[in-house]
Protein backbone atom coordinates (compact mmCIF):
# COMPACT_ATOMS: atom_id res chain seq x y z
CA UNK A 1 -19.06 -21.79 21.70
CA UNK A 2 -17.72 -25.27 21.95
CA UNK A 3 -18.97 -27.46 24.81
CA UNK A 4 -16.61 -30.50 25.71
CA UNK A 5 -18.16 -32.93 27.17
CA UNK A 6 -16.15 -35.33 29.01
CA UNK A 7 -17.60 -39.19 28.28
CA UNK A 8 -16.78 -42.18 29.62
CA UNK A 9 -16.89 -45.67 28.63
CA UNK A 10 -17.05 -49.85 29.15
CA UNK A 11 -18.14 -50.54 25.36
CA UNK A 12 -15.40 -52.51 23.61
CA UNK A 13 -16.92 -51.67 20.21
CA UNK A 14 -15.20 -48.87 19.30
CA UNK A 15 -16.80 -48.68 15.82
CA UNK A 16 -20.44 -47.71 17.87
CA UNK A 17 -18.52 -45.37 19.90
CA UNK A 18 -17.30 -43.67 17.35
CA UNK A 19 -20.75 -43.61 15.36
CA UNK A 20 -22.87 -42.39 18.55
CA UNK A 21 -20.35 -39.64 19.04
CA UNK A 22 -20.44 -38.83 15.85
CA UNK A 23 -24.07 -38.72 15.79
CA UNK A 24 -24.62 -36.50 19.48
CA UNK A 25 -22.41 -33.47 17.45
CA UNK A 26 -23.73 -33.60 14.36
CA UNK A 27 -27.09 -33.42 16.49
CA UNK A 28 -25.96 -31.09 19.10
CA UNK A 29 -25.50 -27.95 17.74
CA UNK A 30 -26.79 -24.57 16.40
CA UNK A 31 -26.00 -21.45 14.65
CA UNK A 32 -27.68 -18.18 13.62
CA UNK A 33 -26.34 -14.83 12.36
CA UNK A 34 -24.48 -13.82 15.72
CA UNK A 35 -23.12 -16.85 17.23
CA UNK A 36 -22.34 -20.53 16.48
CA UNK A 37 -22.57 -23.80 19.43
CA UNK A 38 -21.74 -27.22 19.35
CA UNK A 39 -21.16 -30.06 21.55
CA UNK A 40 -18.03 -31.84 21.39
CA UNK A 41 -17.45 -35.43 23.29
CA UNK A 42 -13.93 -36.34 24.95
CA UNK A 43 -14.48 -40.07 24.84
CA UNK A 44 -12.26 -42.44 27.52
CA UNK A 45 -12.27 -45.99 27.61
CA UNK A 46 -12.30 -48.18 30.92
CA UNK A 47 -11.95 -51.90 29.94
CA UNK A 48 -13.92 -53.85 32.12
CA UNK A 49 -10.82 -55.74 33.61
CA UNK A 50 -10.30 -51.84 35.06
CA UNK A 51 -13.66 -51.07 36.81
CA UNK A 52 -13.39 -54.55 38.05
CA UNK A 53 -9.54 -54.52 38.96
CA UNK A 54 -11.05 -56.09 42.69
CA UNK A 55 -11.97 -59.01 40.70
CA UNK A 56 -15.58 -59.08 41.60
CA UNK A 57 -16.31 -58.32 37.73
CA UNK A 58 -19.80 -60.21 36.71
CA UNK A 59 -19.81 -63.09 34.37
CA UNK A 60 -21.31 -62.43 30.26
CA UNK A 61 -24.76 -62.77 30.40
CA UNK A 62 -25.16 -61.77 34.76
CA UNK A 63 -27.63 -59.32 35.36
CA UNK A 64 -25.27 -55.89 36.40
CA UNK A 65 -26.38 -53.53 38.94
CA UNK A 66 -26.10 -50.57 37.49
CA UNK A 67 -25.76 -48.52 40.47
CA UNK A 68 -22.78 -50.30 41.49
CA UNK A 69 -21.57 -50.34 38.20
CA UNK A 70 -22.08 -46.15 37.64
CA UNK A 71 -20.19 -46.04 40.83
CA UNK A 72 -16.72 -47.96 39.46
CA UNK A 73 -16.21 -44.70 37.08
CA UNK A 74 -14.18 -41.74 37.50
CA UNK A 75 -16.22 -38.44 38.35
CA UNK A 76 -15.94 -36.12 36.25
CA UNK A 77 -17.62 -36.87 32.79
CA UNK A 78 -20.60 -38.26 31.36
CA UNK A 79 -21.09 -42.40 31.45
CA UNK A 80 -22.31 -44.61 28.15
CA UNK A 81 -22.75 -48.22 29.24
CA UNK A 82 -24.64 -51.33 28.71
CA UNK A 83 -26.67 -53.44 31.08
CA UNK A 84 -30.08 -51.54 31.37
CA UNK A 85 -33.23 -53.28 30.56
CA UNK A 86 -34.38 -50.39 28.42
CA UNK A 87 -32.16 -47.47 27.20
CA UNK A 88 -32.37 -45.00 29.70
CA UNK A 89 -30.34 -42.34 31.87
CA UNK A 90 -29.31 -42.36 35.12
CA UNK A 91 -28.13 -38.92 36.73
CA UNK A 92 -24.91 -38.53 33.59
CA UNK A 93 -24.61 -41.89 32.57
CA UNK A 94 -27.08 -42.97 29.38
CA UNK A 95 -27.40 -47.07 30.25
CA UNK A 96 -27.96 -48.87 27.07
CA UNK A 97 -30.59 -51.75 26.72
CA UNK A 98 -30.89 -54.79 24.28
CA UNK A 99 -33.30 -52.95 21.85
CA UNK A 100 -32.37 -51.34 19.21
CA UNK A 101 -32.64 -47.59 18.62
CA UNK A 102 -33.07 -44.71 16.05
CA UNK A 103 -30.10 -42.27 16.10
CA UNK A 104 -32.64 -39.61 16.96
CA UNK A 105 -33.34 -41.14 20.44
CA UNK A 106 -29.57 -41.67 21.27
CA UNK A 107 -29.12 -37.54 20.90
CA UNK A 108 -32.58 -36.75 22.67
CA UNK A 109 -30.89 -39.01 25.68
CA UNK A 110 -28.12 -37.12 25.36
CA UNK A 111 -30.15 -34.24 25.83
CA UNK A 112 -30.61 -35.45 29.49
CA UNK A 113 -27.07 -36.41 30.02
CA UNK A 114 -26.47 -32.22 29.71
CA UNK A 115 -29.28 -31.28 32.29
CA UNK A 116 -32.62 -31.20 29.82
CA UNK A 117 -35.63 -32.96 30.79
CA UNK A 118 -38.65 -34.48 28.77
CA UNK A 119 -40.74 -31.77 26.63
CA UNK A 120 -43.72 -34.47 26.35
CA UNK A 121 -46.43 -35.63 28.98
CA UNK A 122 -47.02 -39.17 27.98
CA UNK A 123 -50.30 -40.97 29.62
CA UNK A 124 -51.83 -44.56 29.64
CA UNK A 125 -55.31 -45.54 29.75
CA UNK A 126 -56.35 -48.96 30.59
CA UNK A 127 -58.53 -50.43 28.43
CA UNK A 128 -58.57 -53.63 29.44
CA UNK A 129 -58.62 -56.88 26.85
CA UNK A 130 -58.01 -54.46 24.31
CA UNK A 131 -55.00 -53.19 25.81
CA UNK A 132 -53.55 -49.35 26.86
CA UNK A 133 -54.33 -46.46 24.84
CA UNK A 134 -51.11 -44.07 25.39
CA UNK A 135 -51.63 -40.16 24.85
CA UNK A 136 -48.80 -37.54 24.52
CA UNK A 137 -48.84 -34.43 24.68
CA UNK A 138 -45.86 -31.83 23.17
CA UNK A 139 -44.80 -28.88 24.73
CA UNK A 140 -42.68 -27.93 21.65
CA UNK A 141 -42.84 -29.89 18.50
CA UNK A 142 -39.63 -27.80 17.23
CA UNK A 143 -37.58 -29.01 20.08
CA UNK A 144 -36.11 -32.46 20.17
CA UNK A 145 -36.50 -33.05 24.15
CA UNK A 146 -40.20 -32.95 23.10
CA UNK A 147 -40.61 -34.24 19.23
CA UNK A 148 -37.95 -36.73 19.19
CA UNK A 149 -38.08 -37.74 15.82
CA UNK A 150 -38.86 -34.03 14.08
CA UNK A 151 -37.35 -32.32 16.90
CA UNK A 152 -34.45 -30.66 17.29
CA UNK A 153 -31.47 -28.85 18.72
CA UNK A 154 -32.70 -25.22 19.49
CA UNK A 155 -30.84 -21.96 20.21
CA UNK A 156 -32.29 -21.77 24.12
CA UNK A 157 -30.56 -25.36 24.54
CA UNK A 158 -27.30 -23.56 24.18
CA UNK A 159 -28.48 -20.72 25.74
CA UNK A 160 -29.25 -22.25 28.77
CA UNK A 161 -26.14 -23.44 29.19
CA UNK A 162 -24.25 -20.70 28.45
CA UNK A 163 -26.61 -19.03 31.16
CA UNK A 164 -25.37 -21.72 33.74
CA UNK A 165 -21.87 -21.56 32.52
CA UNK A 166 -21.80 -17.31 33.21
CA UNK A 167 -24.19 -17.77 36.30
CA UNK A 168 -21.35 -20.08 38.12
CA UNK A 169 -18.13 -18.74 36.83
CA UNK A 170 -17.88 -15.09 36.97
CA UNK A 171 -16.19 -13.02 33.64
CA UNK A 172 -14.57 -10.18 34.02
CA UNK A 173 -14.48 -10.19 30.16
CA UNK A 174 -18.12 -11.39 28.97
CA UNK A 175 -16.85 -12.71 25.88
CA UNK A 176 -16.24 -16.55 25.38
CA UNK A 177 -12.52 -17.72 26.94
CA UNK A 178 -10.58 -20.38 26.05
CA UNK A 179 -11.30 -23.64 28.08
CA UNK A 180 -13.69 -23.12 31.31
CA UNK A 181 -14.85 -25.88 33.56
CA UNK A 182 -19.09 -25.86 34.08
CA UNK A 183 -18.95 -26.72 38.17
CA UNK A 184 -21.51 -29.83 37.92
CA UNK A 185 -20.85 -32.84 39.45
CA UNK A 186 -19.74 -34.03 35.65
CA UNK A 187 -18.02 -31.37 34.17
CA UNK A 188 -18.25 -29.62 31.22
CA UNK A 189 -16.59 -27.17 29.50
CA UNK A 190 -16.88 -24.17 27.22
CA UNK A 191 -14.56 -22.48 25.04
């Protein structure tokens, strides 16, 4: 099974692009004796002078708001853009930040991008002058949505969305078919 994955951005740098798609599948997939998945990214760039083709495009260094920002791109696909704060996602869009980041966490964002949440409980104690004490608990050290940096891609990731994928779109013939649309808001696909 192949999953595209539609993806959409802003970022100018091709060179990163390039490198964080390269690093999502190589991360994103799994095979055992019966079947093999992967994920594979579509990317589409939307120059900035095309989101903002009203002219109300901010100036370098503004602060963006991302909501409005999300809004000026096609449905349809996931979103990688800049502007955040922190790295973080937003419904499909992961919104880069200023700090830098391990490979490993750009994948495990991913992660959310296709529909899987957090595998961790993370906590914070006060302790005053000498700071916060933060505990974490793992639901799954094996899995990368809960060990991020030992983690990783498991069969019931795929699984699950293969499960969605048959659950919406009814086979006649069980086995995979060429090119089928996943009916979420951004699609994927499945071949």
């Amino acid at each position: 099974w192949t999953f595209h994955v539609p993806l959409f951005t802003d970022i100018e740098d091709r060179q990163f692009v390039e490198e964080l798609k390269r690093i999502i599948e190589s991360t994103w997939q799994f095979a055992n004796s019966t079947n093999a998945y992967r994920v594979e990214i579509d990317i589409s760039y939307f120059s900035a002078d095309r989101l903002y083709a009203a002219g109300d495009r901010p100036a370098r260094g503004d602060k963006v708001d991302i909501t409005r920002h999300l809004a000026r791109f096609p449905a349809g696909g996931a979103i990688l853009t800049t502007g955040g704060s922190t790295t973080h996602v937003r419904d499909y869009a992961i919104v880069l930040g200023p700090h830098p980041m391990s490979p490993r966490v750009l994948a495990h964002e991913f992660g959310h991008v296709l529909g899987f949440r957090d595998r961790y409980v993370r906590g914070y104690k006060n302790l005053g002058k000498n700071g916060f004490q933060v505990m974490e608990v793992v639901a799954d050290p094996r899995d990368i949505m809960g060990a991020i940096a030992e983690g990783a891609v498991l069969s019931h990731h795929f699984s699950r969305l293969a499960e969605y994928y048959r659950k919406q779109i009814p086979l006649a013939n069980p086995l995979p078919q060429p090119v089928r649309t996943l009916p979420t808001t951004r699609s994927l696909t499945a071949s």
